[in-house]
N, C-alpha and C. Protein backbone atom coordinates (compact mmCIF):
# COMPACT_ATOMS: atom_id res chain seq x y z
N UNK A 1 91.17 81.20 77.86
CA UNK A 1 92.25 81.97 78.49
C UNK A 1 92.15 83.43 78.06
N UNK A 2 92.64 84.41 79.08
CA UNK A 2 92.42 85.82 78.83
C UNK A 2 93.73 86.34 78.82
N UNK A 3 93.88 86.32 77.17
CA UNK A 3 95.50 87.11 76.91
C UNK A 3 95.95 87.82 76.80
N UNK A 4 94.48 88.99 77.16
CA UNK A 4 94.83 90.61 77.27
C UNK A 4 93.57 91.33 77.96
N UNK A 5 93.27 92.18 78.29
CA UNK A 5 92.20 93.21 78.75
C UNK A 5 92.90 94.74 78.68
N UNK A 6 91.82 95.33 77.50
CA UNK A 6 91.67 96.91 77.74
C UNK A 6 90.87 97.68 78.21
N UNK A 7 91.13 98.83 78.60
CA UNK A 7 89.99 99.63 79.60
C UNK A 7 91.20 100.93 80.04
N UNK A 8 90.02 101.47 80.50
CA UNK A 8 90.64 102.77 81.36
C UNK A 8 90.83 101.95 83.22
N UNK A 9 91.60 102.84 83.60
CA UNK A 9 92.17 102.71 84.56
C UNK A 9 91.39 103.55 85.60
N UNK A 10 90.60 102.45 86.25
CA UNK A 10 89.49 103.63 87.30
C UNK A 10 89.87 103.26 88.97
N UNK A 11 90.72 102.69 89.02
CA UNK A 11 91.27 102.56 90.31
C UNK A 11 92.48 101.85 90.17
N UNK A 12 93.91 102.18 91.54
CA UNK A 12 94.57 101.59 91.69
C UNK A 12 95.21 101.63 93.13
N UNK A 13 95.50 100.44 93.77
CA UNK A 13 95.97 100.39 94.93
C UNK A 13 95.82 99.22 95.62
N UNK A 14 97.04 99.08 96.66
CA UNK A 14 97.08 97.43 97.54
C UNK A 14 97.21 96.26 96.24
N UNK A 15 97.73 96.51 95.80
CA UNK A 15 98.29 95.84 94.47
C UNK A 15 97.13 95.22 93.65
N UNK A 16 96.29 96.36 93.06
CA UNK A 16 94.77 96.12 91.91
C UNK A 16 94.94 96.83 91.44
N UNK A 17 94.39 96.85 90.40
CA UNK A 17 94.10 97.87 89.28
C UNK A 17 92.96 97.39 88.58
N UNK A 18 92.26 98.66 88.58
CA UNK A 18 90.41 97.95 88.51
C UNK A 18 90.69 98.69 86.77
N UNK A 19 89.99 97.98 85.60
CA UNK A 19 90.30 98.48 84.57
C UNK A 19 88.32 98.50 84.75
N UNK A 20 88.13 99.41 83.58
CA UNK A 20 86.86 99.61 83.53
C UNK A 20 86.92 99.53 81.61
N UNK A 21 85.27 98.76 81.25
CA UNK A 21 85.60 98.50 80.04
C UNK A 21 83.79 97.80 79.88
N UNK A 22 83.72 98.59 78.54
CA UNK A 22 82.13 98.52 78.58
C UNK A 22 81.12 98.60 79.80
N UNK A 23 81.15 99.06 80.64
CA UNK A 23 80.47 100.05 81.92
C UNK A 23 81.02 98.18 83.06
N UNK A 24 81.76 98.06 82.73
CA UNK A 24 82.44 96.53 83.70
C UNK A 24 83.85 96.95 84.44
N UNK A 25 84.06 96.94 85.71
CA UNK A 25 84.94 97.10 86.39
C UNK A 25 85.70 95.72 86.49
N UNK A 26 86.91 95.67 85.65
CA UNK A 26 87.63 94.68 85.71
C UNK A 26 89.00 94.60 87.19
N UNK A 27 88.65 93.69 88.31
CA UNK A 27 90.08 93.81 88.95
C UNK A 27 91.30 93.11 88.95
N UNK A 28 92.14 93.56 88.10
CA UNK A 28 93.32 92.81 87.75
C UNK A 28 94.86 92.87 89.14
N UNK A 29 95.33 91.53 89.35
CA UNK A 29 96.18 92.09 89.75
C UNK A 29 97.86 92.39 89.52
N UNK A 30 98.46 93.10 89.91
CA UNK A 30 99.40 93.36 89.24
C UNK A 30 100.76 93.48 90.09
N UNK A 31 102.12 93.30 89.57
CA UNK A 31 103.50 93.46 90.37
C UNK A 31 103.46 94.53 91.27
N UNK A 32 103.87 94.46 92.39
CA UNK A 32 104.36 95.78 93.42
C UNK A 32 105.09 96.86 92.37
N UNK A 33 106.04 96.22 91.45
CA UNK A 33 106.67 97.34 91.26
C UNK A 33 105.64 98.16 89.73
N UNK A 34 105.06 97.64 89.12
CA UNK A 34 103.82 98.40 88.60
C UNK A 34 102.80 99.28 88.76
N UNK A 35 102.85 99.14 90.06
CA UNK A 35 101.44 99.71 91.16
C UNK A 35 101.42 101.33 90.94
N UNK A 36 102.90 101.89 91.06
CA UNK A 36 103.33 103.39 90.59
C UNK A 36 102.89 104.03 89.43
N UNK A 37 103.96 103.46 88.20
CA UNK A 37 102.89 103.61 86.96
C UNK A 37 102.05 103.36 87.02
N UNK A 38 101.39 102.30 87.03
CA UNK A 38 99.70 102.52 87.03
C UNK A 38 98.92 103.50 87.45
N UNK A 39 99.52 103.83 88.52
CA UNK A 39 98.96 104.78 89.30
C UNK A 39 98.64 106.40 88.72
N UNK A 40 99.70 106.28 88.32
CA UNK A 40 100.14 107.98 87.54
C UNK A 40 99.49 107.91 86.02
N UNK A 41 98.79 106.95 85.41
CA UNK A 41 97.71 106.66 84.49
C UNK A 41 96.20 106.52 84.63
N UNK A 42 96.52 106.66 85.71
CA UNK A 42 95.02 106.83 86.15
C UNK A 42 94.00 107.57 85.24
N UNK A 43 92.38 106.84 84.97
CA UNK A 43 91.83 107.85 83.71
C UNK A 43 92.32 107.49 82.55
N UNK A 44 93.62 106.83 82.03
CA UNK A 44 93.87 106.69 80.98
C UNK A 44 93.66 105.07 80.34
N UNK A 45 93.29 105.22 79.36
CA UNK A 45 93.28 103.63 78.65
C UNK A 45 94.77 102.88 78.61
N UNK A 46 94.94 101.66 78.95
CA UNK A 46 95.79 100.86 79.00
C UNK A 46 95.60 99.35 78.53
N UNK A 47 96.43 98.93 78.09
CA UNK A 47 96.03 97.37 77.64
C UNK A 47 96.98 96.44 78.29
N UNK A 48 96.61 95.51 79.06
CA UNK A 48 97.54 94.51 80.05
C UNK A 48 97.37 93.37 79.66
N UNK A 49 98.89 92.86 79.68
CA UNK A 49 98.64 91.37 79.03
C UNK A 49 99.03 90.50 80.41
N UNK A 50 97.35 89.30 80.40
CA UNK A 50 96.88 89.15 81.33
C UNK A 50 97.19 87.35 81.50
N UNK A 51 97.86 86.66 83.09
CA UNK A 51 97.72 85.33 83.03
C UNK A 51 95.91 84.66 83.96
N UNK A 52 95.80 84.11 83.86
CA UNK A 52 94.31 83.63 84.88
C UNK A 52 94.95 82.59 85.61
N UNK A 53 94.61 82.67 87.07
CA UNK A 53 95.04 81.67 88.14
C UNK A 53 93.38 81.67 89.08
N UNK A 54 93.09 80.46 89.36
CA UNK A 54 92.15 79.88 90.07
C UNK A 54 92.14 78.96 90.97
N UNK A 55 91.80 79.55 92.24
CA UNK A 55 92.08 79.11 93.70
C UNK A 55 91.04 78.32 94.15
N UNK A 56 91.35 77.22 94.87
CA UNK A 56 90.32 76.49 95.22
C UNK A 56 89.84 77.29 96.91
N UNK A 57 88.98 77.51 97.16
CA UNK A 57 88.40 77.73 98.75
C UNK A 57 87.84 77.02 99.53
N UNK A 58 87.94 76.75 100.73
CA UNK A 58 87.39 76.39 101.35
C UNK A 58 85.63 75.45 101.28
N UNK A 59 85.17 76.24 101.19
CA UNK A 59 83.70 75.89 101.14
C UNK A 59 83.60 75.00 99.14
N UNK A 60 84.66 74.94 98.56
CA UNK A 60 84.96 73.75 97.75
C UNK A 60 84.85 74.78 96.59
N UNK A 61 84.57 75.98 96.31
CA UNK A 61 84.41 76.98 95.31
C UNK A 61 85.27 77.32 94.41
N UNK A 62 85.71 77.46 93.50
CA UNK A 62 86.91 77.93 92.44
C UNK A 62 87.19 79.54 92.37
N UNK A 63 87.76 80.79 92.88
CA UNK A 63 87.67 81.79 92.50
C UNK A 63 89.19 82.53 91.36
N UNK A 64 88.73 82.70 90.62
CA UNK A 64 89.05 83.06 89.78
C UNK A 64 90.13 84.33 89.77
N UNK A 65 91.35 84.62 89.24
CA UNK A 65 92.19 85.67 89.74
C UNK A 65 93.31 86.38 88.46
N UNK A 66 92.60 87.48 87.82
CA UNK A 66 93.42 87.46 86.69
C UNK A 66 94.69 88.39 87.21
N UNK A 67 96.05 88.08 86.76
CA UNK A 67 96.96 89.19 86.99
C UNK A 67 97.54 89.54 85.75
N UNK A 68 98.00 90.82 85.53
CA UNK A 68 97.78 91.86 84.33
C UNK A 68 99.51 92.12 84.71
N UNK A 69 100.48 92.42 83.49
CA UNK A 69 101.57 93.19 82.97
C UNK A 69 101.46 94.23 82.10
N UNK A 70 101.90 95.28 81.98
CA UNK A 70 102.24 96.40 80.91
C UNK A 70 102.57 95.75 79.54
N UNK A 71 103.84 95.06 79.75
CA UNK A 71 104.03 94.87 78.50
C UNK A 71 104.42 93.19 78.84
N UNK A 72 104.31 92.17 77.11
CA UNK A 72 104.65 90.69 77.22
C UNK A 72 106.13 89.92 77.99
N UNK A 73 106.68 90.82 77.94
CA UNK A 73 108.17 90.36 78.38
C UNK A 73 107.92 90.18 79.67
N UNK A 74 107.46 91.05 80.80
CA UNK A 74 107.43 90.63 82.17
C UNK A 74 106.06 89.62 82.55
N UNK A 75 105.64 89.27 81.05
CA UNK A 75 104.46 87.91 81.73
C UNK A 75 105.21 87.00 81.35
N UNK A 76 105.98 86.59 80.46
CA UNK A 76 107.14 85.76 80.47
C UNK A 76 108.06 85.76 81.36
N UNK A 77 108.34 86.77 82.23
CA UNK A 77 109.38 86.47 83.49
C UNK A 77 108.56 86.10 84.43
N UNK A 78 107.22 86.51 84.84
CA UNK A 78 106.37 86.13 85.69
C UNK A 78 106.16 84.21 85.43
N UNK A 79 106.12 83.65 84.50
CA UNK A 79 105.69 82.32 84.14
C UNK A 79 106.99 81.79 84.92
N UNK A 80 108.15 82.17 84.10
CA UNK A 80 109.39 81.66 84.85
C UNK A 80 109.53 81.41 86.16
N UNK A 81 109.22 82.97 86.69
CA UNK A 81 109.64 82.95 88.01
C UNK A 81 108.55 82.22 88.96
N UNK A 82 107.87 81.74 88.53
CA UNK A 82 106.85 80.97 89.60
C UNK A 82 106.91 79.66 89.12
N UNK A 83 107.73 79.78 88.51
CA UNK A 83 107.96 77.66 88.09
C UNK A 83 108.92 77.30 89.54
N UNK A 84 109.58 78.64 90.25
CA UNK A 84 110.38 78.22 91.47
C UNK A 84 109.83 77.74 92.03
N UNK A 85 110.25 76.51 92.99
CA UNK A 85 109.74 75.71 94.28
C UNK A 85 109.39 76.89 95.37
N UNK A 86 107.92 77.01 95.75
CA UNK A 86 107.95 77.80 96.79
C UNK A 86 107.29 79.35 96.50
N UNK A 87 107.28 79.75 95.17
CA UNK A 87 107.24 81.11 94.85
C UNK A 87 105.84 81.00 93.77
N UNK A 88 105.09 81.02 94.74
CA UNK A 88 103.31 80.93 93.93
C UNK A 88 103.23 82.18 93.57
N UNK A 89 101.68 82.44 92.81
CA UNK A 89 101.77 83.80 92.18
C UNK A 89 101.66 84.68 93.21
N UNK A 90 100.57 84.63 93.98
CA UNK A 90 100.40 85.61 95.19
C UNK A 90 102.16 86.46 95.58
N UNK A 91 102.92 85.40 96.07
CA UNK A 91 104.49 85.51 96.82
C UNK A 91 105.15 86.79 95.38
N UNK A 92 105.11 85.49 94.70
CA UNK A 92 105.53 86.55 93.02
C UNK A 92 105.20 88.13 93.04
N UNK A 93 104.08 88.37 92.96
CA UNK A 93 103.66 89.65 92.68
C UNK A 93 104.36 90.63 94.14
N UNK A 94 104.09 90.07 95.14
CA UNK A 94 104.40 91.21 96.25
C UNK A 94 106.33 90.99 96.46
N UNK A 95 106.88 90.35 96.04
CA UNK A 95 108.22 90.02 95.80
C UNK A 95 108.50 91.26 94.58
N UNK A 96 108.08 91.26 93.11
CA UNK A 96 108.64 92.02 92.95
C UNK A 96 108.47 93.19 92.70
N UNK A 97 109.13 93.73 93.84
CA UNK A 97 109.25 95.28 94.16
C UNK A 97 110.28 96.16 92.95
N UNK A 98 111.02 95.46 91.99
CA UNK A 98 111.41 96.00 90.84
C UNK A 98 111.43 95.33 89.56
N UNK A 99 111.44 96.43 88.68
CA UNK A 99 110.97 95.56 87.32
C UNK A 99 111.75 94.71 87.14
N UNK A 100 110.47 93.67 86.09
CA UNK A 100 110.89 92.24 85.81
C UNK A 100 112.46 92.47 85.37
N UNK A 101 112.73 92.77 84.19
CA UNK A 101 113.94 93.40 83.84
C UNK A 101 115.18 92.97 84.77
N UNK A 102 115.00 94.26 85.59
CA UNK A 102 115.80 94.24 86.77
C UNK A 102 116.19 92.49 87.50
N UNK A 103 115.02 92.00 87.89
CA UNK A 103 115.45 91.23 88.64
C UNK A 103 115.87 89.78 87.66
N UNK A 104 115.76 89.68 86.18
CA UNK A 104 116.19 89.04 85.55
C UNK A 104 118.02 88.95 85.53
N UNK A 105 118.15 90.46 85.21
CA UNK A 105 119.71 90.51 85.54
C UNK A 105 120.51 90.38 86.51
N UNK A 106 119.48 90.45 87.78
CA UNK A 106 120.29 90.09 89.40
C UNK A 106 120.30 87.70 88.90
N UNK A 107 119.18 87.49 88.52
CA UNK A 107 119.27 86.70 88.00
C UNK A 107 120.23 85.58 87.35
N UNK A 108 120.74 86.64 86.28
CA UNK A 108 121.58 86.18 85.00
C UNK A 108 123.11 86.03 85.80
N UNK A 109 123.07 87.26 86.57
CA UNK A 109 124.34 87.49 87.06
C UNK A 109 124.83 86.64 88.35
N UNK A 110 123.97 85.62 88.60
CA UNK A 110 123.98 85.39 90.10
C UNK A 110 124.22 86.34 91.67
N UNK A 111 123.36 87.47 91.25
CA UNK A 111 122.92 88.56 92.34
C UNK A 111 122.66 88.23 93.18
N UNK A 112 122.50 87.17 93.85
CA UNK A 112 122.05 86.48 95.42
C UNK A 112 121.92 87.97 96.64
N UNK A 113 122.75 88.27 96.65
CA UNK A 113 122.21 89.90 96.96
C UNK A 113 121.28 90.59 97.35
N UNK A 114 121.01 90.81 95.94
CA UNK A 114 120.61 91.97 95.53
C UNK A 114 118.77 91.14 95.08
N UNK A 115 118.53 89.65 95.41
CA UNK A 115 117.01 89.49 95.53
C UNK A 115 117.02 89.04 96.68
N UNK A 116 117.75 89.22 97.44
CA UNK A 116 117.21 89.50 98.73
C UNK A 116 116.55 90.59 99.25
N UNK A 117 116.92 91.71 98.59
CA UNK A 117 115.82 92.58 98.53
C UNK A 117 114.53 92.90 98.32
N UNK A 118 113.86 91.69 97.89
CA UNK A 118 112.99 91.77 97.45
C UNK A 118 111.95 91.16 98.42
N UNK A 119 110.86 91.91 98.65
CA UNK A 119 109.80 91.31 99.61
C UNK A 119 109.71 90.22 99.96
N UNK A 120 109.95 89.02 101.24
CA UNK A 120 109.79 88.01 101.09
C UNK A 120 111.07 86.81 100.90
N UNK A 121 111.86 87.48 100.47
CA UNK A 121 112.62 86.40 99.55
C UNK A 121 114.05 86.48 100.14
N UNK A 122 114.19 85.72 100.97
CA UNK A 122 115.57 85.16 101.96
C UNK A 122 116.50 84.54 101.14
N UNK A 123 117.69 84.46 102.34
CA UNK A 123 118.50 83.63 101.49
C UNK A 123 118.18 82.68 100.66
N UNK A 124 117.74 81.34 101.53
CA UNK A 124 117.48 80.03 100.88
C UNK A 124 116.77 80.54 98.96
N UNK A 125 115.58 81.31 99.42
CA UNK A 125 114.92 81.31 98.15
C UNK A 125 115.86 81.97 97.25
N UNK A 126 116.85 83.25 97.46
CA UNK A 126 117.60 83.32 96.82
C UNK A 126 118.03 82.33 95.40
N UNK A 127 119.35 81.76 96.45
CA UNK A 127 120.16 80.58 95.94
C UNK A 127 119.33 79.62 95.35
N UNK A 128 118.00 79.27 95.59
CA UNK A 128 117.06 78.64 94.62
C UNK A 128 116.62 79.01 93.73
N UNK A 129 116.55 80.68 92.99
CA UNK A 129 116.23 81.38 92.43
C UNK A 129 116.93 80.76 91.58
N UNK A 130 118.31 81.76 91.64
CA UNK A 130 119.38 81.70 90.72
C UNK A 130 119.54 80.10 90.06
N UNK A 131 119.76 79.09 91.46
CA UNK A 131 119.94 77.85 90.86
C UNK A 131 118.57 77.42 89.49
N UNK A 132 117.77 77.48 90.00
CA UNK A 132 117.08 76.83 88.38
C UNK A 132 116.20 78.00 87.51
N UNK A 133 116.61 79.36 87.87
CA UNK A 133 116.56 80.11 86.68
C UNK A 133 117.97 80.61 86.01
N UNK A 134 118.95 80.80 86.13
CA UNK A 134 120.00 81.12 85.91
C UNK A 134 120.35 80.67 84.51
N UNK A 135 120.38 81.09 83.36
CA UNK A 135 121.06 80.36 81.74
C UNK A 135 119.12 80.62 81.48
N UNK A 136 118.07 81.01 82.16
CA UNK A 136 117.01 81.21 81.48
C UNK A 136 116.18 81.93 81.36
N UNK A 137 116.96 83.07 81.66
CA UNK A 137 116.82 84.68 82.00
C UNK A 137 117.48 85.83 81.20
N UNK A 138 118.77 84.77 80.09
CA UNK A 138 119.34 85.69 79.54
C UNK A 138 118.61 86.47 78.22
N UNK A 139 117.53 86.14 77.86
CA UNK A 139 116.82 87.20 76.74
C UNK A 139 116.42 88.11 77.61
N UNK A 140 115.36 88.19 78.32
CA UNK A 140 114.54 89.56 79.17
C UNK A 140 115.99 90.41 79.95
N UNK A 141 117.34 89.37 80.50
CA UNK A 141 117.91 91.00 80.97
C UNK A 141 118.91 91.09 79.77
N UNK A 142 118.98 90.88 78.13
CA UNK A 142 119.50 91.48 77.61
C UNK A 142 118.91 92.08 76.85
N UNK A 143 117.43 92.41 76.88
CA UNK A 143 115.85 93.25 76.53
C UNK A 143 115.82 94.39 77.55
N UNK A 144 116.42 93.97 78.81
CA UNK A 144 116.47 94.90 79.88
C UNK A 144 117.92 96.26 79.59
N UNK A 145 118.60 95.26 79.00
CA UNK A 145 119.92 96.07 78.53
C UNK A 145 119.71 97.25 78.22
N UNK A 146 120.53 98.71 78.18
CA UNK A 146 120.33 100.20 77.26
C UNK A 146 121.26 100.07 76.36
N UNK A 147 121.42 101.01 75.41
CA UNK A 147 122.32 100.78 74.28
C UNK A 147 123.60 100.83 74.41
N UNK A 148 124.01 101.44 75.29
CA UNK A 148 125.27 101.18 75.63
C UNK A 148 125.60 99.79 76.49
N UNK A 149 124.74 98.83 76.64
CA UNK A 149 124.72 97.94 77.42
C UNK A 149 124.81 97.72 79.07
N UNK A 150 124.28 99.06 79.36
CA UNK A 150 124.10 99.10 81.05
C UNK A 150 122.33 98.75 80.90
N UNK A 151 122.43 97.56 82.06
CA UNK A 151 121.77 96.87 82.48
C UNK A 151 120.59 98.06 83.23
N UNK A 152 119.07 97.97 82.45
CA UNK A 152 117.99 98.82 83.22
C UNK A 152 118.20 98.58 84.59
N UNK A 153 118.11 97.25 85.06
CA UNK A 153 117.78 97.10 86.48
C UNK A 153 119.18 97.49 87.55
N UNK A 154 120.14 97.61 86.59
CA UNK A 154 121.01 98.30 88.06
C UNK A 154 121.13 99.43 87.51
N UNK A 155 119.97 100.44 87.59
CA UNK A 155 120.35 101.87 87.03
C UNK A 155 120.68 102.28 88.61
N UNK A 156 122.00 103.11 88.59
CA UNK A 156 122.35 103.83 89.54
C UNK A 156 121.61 105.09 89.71
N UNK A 157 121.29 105.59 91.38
CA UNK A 157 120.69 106.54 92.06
C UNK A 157 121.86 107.67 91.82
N UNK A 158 121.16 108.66 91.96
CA UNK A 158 122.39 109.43 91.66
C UNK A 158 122.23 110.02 93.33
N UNK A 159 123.54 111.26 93.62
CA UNK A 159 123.50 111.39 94.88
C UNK A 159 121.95 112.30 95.95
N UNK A 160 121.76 112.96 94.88
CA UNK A 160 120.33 113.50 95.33
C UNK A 160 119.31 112.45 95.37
N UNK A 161 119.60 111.27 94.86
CA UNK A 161 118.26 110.18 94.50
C UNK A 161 118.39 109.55 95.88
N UNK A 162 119.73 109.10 96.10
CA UNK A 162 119.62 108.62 97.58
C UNK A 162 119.45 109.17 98.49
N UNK A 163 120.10 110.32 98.86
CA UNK A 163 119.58 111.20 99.93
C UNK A 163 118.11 111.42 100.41
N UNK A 164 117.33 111.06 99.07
CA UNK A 164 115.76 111.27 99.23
C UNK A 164 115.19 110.33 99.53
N UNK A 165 115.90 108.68 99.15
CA UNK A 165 115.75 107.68 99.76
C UNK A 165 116.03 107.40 101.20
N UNK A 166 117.09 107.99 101.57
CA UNK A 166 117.19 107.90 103.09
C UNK A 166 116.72 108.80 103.82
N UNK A 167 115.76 110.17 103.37
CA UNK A 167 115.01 110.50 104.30
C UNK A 167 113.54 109.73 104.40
N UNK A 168 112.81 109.56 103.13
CA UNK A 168 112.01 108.63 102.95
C UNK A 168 112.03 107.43 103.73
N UNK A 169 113.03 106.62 103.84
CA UNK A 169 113.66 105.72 105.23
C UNK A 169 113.19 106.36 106.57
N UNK A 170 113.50 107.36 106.68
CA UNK A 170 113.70 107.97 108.13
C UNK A 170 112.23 108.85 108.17
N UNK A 171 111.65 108.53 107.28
CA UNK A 171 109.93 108.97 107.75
C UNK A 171 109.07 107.52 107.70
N UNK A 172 109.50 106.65 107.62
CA UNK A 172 109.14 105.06 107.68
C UNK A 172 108.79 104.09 106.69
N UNK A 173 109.18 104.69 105.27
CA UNK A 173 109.03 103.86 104.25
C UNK A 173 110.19 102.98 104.05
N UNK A 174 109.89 101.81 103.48
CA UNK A 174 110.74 100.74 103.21
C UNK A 174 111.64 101.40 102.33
N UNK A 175 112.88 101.17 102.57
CA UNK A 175 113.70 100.85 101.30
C UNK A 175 113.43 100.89 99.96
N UNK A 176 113.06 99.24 99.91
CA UNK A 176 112.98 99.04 98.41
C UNK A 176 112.04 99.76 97.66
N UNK A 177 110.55 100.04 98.42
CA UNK A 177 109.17 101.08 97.90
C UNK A 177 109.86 102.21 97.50
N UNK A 178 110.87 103.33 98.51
CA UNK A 178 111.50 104.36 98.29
C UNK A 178 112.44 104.82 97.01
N UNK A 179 112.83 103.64 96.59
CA UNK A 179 113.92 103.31 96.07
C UNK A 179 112.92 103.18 94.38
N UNK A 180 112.03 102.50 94.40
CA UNK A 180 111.22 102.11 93.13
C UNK A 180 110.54 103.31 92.97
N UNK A 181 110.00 104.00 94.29
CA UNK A 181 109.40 105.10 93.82
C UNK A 181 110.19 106.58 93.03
N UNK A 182 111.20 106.51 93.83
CA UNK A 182 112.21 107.68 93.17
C UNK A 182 112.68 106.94 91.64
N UNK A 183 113.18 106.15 91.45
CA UNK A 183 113.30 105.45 90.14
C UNK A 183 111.66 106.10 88.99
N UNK A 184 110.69 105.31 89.60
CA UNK A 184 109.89 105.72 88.22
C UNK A 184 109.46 107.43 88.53
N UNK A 185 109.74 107.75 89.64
CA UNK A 185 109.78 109.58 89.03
C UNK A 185 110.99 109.92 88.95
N UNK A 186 111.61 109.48 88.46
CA UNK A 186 113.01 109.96 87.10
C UNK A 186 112.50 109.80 86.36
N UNK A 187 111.79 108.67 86.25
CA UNK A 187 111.37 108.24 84.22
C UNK A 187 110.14 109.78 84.18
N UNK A 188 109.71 110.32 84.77
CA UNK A 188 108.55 111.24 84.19
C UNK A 188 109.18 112.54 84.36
N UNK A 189 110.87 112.82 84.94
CA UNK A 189 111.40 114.11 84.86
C UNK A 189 111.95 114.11 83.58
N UNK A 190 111.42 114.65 82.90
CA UNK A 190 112.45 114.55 81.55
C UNK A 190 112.94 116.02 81.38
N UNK A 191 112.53 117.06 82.03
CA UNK A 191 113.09 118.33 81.59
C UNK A 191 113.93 118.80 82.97
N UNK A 192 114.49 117.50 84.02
CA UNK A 192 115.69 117.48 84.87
C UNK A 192 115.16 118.67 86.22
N UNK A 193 113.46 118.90 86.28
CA UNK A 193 113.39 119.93 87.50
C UNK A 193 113.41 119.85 88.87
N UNK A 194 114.23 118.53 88.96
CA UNK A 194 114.31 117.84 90.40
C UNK A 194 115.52 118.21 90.51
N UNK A 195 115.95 119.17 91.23
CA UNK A 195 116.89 119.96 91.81
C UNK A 195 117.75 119.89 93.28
N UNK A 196 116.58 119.28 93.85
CA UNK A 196 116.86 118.75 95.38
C UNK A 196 116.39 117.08 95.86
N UNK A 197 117.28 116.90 97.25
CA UNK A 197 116.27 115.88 97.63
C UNK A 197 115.23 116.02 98.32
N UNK A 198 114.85 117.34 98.45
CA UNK A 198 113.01 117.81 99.13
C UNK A 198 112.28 117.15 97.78
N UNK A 199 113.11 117.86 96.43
CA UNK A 199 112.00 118.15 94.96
C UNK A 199 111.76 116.51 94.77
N UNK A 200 112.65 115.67 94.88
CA UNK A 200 112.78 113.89 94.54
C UNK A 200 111.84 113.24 95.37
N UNK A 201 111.77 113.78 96.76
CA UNK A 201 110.87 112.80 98.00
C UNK A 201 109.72 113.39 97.35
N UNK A 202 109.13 114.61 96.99
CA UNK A 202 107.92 115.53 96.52
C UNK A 202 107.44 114.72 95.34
N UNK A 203 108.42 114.33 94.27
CA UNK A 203 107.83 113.55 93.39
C UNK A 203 107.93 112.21 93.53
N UNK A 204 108.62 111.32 94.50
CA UNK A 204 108.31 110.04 94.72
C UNK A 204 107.25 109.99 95.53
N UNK A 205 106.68 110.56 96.53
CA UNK A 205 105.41 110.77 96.69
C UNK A 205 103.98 110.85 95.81
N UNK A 206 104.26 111.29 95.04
CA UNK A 206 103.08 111.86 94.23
C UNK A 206 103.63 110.56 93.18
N UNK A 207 104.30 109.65 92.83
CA UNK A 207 104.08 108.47 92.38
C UNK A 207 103.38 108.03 93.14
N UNK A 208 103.91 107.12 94.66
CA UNK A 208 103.35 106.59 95.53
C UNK A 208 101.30 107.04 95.81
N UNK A 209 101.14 108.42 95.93
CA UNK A 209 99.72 108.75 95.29
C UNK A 209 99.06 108.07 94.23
N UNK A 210 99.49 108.29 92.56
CA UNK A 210 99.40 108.05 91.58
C UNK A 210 98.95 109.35 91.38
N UNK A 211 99.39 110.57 92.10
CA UNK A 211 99.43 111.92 91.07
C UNK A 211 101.11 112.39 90.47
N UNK A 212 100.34 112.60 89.24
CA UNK A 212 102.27 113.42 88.36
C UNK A 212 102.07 114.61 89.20
C-alpha cells in the first residue's frame, strides 16, 4: 500500500496532479475542491497522503489508480464517505467540490441542503449521506472548527465575494467552482488587496489557472 508520495508538482488539471519524483511522473488523483491549490503550487514540492484503488477492465486487466489528499484528515473523510451505498471513489472525488471539512459539518449537522450542492449528489443521496454518516463525522468537522468555533466549511462570502460569484455565474461558471474558487483566493489575500468584485473574479481566475 502507498501511504504517501512526494515530488514536485509538474502538472495539474481535469482533476490530476502529475507529481514528478526521481525523473518519474507520478499521476495522482485528487478532490475537485483541491485542484485550485494544487494548482497555485505548481513547481513546488508537496507530499500527499495517498489511498490505491484498482479497477478491473474489460479485456480482464487490473489498472491501478492512486488518489492523493494534502493533508490525513480528508483521507479519513474520503474512506468514510465512500463506505456510502452508491458513492464509489470516482463519484467521491468529482462530488467534492468543497473541503472535506466543510462537507463533514453539512454532515454532522444534517445539511441535506447544502450537499446537494455538490456535484452529482441529489436528494436521495443526500438523506443517505447524512443517514449512515451522521454521529461519524463529528471529529473532522470539529478539526474543521476555528477558534472561536465557527465552522471552516460555512465560512461566509462577504458582499464583494458574492457579487463576484454571480458575475462569474453570468459568464458561465458553475456555482459551486465560483464559489470554491473565490474562497481559496481569500486564503492567499492576506494583505486584504481585493478591493472590488472585478479584483475577486481577477483572482478567482488565476486560482482556476493555477497562477497567484
Amino acid at each position: 500500500m502507498i501511504e504517501t508520495l512526494s515530488g514536485n508538482i509538474a502538472e495539474v488539471g481535469d482533476g490530476i496532479a502529475v507529481l514528478e519524483r526521481d525523473g518519474i511522473g507520478f499521476a495522482v488523483a485528487v478532490p475537485a475542491y483541491a485542484v485550485g491549490d494544487l494548482g497555485i503550487r505548481n513547481g513546488q514540492h508537496v507530499r500527499l497522503h495517498t489511498l490505491l484503488f484498482i479497477d478491473g477492465q474489460q479485456n480482464g486487466q487490473m489498472e491501478p489508480h492512486l488518489v492523493g489528499f494534502l493533508n490525513p484528515a480528508d483521507k479519513v473523510f474520503f474512506r468514510r464517505f465512500i463506505s456510502v451505498k452508491g458513492i464509489g471513489w470516482k463519484k467521491a472525488l468529482k462530488a467534492l467540490a468543497y473541503p472535506a471539512g466543510q462537507v463533514a459539518v453539512w454532515i454532522e449537522s444534517g445539511d441535506t441542503t447544502s450537499l446537494k450542492r455538490l456535484p452529482g449528489i441529489g436528494a436521495r443521496a443526500a438523506d443517505l449521506i447524512v443517514a449512515q454518516l451522521k454521529g461519524k463525522m463529528d471529529d473532522l468537522a470539529l478539526a474543521a472548527a476555528g477558534d472561536k468555533g465557527d465552522a471552516v466549511g460555512t465560512a461566509r462570502l462577504s458582499d464583494l465575494q458574492r457579487d463576484a460569484v454571480e458575475i462569474m455565474v453570468a459568464l458561465g461558471d458553475s456555482r459551486v467552482d465560483a464559489e470554491g474558487w473565490v474562497l481559496t483566493a481569500g486564503g492567499h489575500d492576506a494583505d486584504g488587496g481585493l478591493a472590488s468584485a472585478e479584483d475577486w473574479v481577477r483572482a478567482a481566475y488565476r486560482v482556476r489557472s493555477g497562477v497567484v
